[in-house]
N, C-alpha and C. Protein backbone atom coordinates (compact mmCIF):
# COMPACT_ATOMS: atom_id res chain seq x y z
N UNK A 1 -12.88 0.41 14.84
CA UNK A 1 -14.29 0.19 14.59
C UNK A 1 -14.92 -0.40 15.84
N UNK A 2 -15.60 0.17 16.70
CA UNK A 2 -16.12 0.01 17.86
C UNK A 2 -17.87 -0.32 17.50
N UNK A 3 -18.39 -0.10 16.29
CA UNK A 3 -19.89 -0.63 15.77
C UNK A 3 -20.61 -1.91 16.94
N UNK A 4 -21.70 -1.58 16.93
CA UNK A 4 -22.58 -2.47 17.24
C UNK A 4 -22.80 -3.41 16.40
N UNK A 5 -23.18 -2.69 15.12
CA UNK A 5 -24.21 -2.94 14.23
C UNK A 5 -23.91 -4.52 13.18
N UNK A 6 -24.20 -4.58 12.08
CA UNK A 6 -23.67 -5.73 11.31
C UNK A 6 -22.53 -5.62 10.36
N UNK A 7 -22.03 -4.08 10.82
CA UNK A 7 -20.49 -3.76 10.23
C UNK A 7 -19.25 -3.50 11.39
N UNK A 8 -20.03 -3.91 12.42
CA UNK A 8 -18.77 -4.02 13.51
C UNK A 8 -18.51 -5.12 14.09
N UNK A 9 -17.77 -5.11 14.78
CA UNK A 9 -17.67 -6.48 16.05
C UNK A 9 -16.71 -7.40 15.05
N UNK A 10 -16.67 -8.38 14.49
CA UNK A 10 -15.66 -9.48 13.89
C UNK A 10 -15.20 -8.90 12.89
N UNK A 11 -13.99 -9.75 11.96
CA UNK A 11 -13.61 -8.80 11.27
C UNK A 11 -14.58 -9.19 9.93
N UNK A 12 -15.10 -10.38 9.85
CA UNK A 12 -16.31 -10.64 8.89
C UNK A 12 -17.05 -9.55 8.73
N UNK A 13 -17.64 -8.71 9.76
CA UNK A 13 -18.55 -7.63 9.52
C UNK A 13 -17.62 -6.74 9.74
N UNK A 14 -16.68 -6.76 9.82
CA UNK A 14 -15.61 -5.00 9.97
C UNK A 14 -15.55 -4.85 8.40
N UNK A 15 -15.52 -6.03 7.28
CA UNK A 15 -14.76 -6.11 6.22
C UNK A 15 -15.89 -5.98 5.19
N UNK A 16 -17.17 -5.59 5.82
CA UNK A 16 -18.95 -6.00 5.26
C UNK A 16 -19.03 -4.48 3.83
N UNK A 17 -18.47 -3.46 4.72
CA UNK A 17 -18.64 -2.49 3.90
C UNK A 17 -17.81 -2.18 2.64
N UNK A 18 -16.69 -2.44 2.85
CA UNK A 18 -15.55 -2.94 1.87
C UNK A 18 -15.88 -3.55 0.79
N UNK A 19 -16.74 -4.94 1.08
CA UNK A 19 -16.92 -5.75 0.46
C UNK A 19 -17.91 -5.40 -0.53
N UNK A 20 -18.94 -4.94 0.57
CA UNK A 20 -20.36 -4.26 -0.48
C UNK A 20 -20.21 -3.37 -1.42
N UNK A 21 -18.87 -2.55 -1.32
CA UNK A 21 -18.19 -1.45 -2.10
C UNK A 21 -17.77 -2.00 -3.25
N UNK A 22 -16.74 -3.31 -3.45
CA UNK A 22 -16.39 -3.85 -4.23
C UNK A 22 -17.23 -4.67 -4.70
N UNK A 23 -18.38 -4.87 -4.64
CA UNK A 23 -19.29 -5.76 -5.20
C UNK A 23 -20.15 -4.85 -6.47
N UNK A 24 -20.54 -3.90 -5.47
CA UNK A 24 -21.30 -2.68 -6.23
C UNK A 24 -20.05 -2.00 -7.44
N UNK A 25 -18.82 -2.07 -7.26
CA UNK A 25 -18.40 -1.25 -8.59
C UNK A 25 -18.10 -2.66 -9.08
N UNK A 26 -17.62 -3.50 -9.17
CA UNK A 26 -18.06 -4.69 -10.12
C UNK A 26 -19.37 -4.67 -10.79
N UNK A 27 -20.36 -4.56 -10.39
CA UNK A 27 -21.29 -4.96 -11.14
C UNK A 27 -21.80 -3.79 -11.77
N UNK A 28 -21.40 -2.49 -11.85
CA UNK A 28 -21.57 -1.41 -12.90
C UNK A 28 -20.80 -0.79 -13.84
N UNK A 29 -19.18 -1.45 -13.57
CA UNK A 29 -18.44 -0.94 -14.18
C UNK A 29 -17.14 -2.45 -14.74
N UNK A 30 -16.67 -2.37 -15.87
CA UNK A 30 -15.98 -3.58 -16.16
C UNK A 30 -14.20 -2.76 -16.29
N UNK A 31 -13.90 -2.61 -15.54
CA UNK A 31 -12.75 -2.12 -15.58
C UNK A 31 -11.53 -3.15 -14.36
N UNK A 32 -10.32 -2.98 -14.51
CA UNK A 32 -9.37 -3.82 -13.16
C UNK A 32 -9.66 -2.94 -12.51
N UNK A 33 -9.92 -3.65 -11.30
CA UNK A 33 -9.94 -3.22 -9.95
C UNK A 33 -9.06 -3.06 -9.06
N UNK A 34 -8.37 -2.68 -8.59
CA UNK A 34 -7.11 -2.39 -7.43
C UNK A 34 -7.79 -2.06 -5.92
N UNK A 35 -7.49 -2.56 -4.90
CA UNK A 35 -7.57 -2.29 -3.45
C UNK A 35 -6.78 -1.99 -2.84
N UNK A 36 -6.69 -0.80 -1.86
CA UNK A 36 -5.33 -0.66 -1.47
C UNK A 36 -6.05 -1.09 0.48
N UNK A 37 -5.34 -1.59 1.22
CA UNK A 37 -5.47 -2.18 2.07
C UNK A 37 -4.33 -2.10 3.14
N UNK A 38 -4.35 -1.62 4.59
CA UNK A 38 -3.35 -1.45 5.41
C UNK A 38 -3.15 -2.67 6.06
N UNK A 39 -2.23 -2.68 5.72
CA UNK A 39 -1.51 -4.41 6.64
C UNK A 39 -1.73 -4.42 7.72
N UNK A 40 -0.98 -3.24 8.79
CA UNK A 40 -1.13 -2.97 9.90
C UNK A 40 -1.64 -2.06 10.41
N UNK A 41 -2.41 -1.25 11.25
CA UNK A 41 -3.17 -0.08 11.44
C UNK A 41 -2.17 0.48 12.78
N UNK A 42 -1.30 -0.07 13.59
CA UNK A 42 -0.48 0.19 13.95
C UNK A 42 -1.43 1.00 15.06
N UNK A 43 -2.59 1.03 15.45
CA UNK A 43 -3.23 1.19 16.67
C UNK A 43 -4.15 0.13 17.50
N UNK A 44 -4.20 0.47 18.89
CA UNK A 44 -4.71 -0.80 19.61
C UNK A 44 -5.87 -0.98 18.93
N UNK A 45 -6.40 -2.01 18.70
CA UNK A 45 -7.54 -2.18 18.55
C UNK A 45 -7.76 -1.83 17.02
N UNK A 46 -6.69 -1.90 16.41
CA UNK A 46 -6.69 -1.67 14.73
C UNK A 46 -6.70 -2.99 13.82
N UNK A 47 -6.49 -3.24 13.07
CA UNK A 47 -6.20 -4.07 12.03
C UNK A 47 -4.78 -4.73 12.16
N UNK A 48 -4.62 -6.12 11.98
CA UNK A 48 -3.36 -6.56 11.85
C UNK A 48 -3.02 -7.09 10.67
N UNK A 49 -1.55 -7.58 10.39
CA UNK A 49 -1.38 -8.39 9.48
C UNK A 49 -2.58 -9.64 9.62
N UNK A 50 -2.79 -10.01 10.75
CA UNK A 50 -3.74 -11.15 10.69
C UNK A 50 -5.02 -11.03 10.03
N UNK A 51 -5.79 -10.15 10.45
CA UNK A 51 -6.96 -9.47 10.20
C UNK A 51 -7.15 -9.13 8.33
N UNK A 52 -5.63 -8.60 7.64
CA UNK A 52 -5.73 -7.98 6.80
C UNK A 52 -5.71 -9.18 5.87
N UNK A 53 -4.78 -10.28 6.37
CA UNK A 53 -5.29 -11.32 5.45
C UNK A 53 -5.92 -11.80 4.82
N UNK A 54 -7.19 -11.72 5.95
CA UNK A 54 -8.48 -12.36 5.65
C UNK A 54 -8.92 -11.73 5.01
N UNK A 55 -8.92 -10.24 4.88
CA UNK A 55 -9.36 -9.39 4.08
C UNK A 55 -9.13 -9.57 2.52
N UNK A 56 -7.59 -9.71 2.45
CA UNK A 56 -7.31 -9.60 1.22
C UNK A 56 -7.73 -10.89 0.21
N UNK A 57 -7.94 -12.18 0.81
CA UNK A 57 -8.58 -13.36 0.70
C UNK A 57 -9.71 -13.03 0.25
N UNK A 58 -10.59 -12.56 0.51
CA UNK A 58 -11.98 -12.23 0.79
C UNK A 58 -12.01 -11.47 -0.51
N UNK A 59 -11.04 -10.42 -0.72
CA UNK A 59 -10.93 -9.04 -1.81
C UNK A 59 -10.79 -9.93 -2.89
N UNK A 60 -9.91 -11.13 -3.05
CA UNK A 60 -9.48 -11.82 -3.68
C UNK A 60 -10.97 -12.73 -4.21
N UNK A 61 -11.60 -13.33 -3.46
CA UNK A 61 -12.69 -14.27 -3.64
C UNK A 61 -13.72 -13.62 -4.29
N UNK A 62 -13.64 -11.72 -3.84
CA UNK A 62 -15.17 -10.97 -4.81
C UNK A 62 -14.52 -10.32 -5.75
N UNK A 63 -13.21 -10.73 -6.63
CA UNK A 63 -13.10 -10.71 -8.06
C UNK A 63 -12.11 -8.97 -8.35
N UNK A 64 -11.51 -8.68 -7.25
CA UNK A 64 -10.46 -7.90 -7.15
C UNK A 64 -9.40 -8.52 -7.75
N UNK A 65 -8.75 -7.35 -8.79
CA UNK A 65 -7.98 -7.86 -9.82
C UNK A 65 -5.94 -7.50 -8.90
N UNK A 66 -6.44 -6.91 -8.16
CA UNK A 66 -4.82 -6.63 -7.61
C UNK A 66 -5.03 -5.81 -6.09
N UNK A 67 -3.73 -6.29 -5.19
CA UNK A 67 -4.23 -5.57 -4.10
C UNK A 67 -3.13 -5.04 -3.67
N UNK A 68 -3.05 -3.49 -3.40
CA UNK A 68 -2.24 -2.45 -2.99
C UNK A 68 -1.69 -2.34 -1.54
N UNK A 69 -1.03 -2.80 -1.05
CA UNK A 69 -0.63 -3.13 0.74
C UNK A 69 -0.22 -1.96 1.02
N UNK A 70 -0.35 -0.95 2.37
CA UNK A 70 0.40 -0.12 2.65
C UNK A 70 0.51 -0.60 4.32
N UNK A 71 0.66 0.51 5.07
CA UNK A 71 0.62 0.67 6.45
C UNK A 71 -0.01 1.34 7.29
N UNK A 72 -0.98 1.94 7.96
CA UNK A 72 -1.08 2.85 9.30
C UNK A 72 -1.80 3.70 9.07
N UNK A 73 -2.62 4.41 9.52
CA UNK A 73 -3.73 4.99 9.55
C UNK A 73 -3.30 6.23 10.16
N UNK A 74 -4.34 7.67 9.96
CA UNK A 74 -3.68 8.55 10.52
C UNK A 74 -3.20 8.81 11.63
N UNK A 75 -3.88 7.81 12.67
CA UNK A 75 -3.55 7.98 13.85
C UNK A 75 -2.31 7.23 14.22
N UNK A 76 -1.60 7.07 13.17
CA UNK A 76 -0.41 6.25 13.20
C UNK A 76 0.89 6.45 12.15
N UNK A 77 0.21 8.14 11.88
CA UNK A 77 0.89 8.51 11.08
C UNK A 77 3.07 8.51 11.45
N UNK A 78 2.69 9.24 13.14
CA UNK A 78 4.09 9.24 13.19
C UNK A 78 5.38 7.54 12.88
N UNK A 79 4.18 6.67 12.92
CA UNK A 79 4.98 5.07 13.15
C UNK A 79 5.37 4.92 12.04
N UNK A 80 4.20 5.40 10.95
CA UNK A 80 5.26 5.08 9.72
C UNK A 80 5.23 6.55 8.65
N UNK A 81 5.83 7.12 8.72
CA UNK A 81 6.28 8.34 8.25
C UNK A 81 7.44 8.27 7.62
N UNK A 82 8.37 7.02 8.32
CA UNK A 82 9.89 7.03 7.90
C UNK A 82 10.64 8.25 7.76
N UNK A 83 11.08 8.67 8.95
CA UNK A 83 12.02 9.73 8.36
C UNK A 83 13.34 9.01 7.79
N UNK A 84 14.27 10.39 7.64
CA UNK A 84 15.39 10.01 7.06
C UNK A 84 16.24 8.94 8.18
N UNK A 85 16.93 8.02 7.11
CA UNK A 85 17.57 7.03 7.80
C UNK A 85 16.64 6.05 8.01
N UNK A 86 16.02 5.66 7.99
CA UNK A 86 14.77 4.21 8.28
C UNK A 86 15.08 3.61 6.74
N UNK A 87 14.75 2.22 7.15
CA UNK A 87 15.22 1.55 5.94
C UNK A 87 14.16 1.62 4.91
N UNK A 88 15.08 1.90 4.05
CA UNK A 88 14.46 1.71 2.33
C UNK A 88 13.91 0.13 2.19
N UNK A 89 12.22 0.22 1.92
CA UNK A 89 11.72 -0.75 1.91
C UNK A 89 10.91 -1.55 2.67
N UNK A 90 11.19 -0.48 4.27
CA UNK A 90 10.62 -1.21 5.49
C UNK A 90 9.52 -2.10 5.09
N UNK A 91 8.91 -1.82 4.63
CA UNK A 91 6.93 -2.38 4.60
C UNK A 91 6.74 -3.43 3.71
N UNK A 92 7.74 -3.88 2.74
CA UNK A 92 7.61 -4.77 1.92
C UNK A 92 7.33 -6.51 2.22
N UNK A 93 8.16 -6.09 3.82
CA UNK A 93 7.56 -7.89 4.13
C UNK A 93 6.15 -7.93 4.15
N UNK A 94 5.30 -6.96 4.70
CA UNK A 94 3.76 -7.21 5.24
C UNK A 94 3.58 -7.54 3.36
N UNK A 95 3.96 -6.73 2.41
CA UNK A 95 3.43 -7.15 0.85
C UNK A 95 3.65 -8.23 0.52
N UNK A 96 4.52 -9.12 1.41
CA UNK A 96 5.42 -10.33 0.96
C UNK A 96 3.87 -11.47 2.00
N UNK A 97 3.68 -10.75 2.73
CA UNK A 97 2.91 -11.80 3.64
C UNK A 97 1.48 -12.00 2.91
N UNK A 98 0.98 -11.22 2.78
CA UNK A 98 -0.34 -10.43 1.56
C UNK A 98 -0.10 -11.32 0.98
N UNK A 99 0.90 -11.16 0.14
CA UNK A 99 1.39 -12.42 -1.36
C UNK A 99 1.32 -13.41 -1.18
N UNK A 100 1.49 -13.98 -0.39
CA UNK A 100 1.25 -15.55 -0.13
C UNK A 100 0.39 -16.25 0.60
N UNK A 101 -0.96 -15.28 0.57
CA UNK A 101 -2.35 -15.40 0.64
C UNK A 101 -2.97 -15.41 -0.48
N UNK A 102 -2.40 -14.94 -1.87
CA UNK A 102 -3.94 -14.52 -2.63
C UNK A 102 -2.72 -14.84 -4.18
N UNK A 103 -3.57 -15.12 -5.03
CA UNK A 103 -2.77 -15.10 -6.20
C UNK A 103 -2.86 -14.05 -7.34
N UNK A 104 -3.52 -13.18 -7.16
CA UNK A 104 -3.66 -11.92 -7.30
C UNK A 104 -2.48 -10.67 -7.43
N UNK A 105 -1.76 -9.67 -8.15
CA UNK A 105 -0.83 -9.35 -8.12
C UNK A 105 -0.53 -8.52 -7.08
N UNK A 106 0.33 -8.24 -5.91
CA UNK A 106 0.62 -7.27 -4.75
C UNK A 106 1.01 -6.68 -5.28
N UNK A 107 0.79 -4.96 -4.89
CA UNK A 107 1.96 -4.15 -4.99
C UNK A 107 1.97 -3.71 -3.29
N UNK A 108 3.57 -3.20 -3.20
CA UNK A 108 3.93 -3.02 -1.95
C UNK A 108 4.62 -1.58 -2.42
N UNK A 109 5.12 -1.08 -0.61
CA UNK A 109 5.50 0.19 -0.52
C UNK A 109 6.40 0.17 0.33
N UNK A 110 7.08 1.88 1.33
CA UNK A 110 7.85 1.62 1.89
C UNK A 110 8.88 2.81 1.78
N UNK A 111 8.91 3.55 1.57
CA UNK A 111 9.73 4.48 0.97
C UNK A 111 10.47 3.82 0.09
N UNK A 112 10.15 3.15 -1.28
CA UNK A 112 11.35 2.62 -2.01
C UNK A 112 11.50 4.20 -2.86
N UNK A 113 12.27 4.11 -3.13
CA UNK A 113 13.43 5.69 -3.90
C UNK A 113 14.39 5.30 -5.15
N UNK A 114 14.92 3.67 -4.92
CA UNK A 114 15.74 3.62 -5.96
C UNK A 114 15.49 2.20 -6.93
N UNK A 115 15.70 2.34 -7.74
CA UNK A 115 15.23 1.13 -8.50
C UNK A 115 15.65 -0.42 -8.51
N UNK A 116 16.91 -0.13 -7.89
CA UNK A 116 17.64 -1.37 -7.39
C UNK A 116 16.45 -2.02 -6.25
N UNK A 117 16.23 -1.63 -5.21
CA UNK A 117 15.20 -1.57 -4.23
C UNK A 117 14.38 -2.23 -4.79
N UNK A 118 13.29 -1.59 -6.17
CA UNK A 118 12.60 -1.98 -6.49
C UNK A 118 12.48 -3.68 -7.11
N UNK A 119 13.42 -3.93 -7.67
CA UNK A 119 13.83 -5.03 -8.52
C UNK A 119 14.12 -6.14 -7.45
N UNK A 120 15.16 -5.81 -6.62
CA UNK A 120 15.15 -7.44 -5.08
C UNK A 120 13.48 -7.26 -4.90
N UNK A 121 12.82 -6.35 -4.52
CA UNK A 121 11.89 -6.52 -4.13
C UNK A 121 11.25 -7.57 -4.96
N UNK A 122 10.85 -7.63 -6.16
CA UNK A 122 10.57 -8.44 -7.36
C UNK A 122 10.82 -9.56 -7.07
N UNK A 123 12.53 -9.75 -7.48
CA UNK A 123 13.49 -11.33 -7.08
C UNK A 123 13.19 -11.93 -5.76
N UNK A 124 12.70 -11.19 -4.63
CA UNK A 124 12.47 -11.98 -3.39
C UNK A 124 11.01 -12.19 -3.76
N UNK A 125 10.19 -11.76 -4.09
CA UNK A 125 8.98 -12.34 -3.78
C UNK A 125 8.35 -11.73 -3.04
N UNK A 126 8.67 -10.23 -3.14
CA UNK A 126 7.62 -9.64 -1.91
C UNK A 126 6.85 -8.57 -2.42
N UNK A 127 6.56 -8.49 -3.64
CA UNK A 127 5.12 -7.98 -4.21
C UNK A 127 5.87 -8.21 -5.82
N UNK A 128 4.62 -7.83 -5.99
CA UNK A 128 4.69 -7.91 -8.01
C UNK A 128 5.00 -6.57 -8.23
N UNK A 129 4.63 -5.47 -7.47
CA UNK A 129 4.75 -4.54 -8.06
C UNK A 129 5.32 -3.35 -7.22
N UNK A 130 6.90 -3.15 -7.01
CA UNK A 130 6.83 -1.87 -6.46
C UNK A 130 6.13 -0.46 -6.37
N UNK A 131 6.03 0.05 -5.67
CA UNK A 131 5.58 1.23 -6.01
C UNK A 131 6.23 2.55 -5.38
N UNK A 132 6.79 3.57 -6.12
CA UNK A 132 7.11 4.78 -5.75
C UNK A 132 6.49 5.86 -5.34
N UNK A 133 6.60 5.91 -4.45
CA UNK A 133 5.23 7.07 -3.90
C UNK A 133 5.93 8.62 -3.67
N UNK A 134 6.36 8.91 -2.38
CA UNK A 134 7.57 10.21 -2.36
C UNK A 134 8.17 10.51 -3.44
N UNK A 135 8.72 9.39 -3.92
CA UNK A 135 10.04 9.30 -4.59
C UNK A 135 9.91 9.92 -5.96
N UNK A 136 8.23 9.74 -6.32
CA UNK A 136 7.80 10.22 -7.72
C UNK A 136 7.06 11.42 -7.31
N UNK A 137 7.16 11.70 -6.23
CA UNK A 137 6.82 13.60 -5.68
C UNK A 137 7.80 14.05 -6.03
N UNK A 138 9.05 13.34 -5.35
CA UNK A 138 10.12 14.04 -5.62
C UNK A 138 10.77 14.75 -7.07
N UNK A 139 11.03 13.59 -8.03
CA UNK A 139 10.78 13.66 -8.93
C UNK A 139 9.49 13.19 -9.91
N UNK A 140 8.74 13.73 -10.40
CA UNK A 140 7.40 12.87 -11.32
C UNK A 140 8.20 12.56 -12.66
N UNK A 141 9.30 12.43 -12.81
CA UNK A 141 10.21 11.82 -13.87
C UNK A 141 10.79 10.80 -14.26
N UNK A 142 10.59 10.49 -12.24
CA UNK A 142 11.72 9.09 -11.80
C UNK A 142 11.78 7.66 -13.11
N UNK A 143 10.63 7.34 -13.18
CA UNK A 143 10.30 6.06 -14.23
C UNK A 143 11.19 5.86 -15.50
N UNK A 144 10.34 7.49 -16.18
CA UNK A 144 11.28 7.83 -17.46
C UNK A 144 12.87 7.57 -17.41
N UNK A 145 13.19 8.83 -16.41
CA UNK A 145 14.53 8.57 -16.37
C UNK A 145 15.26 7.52 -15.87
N UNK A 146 15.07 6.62 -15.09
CA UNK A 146 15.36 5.20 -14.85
C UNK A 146 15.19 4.39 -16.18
N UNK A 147 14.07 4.15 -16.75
CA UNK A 147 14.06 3.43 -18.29
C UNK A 147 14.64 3.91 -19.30
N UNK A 148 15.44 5.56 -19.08
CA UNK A 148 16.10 5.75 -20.25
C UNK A 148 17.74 6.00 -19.90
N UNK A 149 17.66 5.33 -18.68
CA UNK A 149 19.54 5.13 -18.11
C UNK A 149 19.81 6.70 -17.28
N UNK A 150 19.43 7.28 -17.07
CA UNK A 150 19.42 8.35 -16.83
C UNK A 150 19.39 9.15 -15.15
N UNK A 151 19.71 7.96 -14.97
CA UNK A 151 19.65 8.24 -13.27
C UNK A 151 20.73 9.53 -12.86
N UNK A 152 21.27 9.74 -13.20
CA UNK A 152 21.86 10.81 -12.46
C UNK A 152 21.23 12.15 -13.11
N UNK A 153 20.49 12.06 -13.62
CA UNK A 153 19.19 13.33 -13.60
C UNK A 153 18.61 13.18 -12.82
N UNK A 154 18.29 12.07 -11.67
CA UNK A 154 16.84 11.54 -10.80
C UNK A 154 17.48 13.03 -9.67
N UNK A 155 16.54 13.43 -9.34
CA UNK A 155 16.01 14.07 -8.43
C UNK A 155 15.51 13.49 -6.91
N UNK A 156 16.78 12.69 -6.17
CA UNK A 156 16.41 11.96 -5.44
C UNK A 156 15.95 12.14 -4.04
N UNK A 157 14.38 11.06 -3.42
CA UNK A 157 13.98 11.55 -2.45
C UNK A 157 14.74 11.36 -1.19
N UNK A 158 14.73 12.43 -0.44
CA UNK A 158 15.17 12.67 1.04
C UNK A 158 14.70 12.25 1.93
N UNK A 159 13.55 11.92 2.05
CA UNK A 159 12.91 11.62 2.92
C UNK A 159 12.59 12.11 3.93
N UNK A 160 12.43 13.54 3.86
CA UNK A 160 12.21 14.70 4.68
C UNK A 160 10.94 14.99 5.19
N UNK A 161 9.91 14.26 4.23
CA UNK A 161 8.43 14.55 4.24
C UNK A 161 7.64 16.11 4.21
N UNK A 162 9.06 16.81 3.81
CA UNK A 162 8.25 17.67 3.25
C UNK A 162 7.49 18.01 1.78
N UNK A 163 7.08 16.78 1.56
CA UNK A 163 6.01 17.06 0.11
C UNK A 163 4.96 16.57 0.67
N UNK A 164 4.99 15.93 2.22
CA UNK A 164 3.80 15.80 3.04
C UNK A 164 3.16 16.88 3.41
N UNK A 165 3.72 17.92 3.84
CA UNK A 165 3.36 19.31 4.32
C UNK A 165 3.01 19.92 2.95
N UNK A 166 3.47 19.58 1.91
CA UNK A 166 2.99 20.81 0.62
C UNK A 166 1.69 19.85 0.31
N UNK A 167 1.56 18.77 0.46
CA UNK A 167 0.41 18.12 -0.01
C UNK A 167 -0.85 18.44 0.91
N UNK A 168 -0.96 18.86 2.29
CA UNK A 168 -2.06 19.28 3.08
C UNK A 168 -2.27 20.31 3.25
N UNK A 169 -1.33 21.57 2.37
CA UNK A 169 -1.65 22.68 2.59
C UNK A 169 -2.50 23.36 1.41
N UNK A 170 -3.63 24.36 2.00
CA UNK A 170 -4.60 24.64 0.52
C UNK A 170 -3.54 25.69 -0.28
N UNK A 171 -3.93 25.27 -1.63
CA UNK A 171 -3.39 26.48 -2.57
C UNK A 171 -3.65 27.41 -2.78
């Protein structure tokens, strides 16, 4: 955000439009609110864990009921893409850092895939709420079959990113 204006320059006014967004569906609609918010933008002159703090503070103070942490922006797609072999979970500390800004419930990300994953994540304290993202491309079953013991039906993700490529291509 390179702005002149009264939505650029600090992150007070980087965070102006955001805010005005979440103000305005508060006050027309009574439903939980969720924010999803990049920890790191993983480009110069992007957003940091520092930056996102304040944010989520802020998300927290105009009556956001939970806040969604991820990572990186498109222009930063290759940094976090995770291919295969990168650790299961990478991103969960930035959800862990989030968390102990706001009392509000985190959910975090990361390529988690297996449910074990999901659960330390829990026991350490580094979001309230896993979340499966690929993993429920992979399979859209995963949940079920995890809550009904059933894991060796799971359809497990590779981490190949090719449901990235089927997801940008038109039908």
């Amino acid at each position: 955000n390179r702005r002149t204006d009264r939505y650029g320059g600090s992150i007070e006014n980087r965070m102006r439009f955001l805010l005005e967004i979440v103000d305005g569906i508060k006050a027309r609609v009574r439903i939980p609110l969720v924010v999803r918010i990049s920890a790191d933008e993983f480009v110069k002159g992007g957003n940091t864990l520092e930056h996102t703090t304040r944010v989520a503070r802020a998300l927290q103070a105009h009556g956001v009921q939970a806040i969604s942490v991820s990572v990186g922006v498109y222009e930063s797609f290759n940094t976090q893409s995770m291919v295969t072999g990168e650790q299961e979970g990478r991103w969960l500390s930035l959800a862990q850092a989030i968390k102990h800004e706001v009392q509000v419930p985190v959910f975090g990300v990361g390529r988690i895939k297996r449910p074990e994953v999901a659960e330390a994540a829990i026991a350490a304290g580094q979001c309230d709420l896993p979340l499966f993202g690929r993993a429920a491309v992979a399979d859209p079953e995963l949940p079920n079959k995890i809550a009904c013991g059933e894991q060796q039906r799971v359809m497990w993700c590779l981490s190949c990113n090719v449901c990235l490529g089927r997801a940008s291509r038109p039908e």
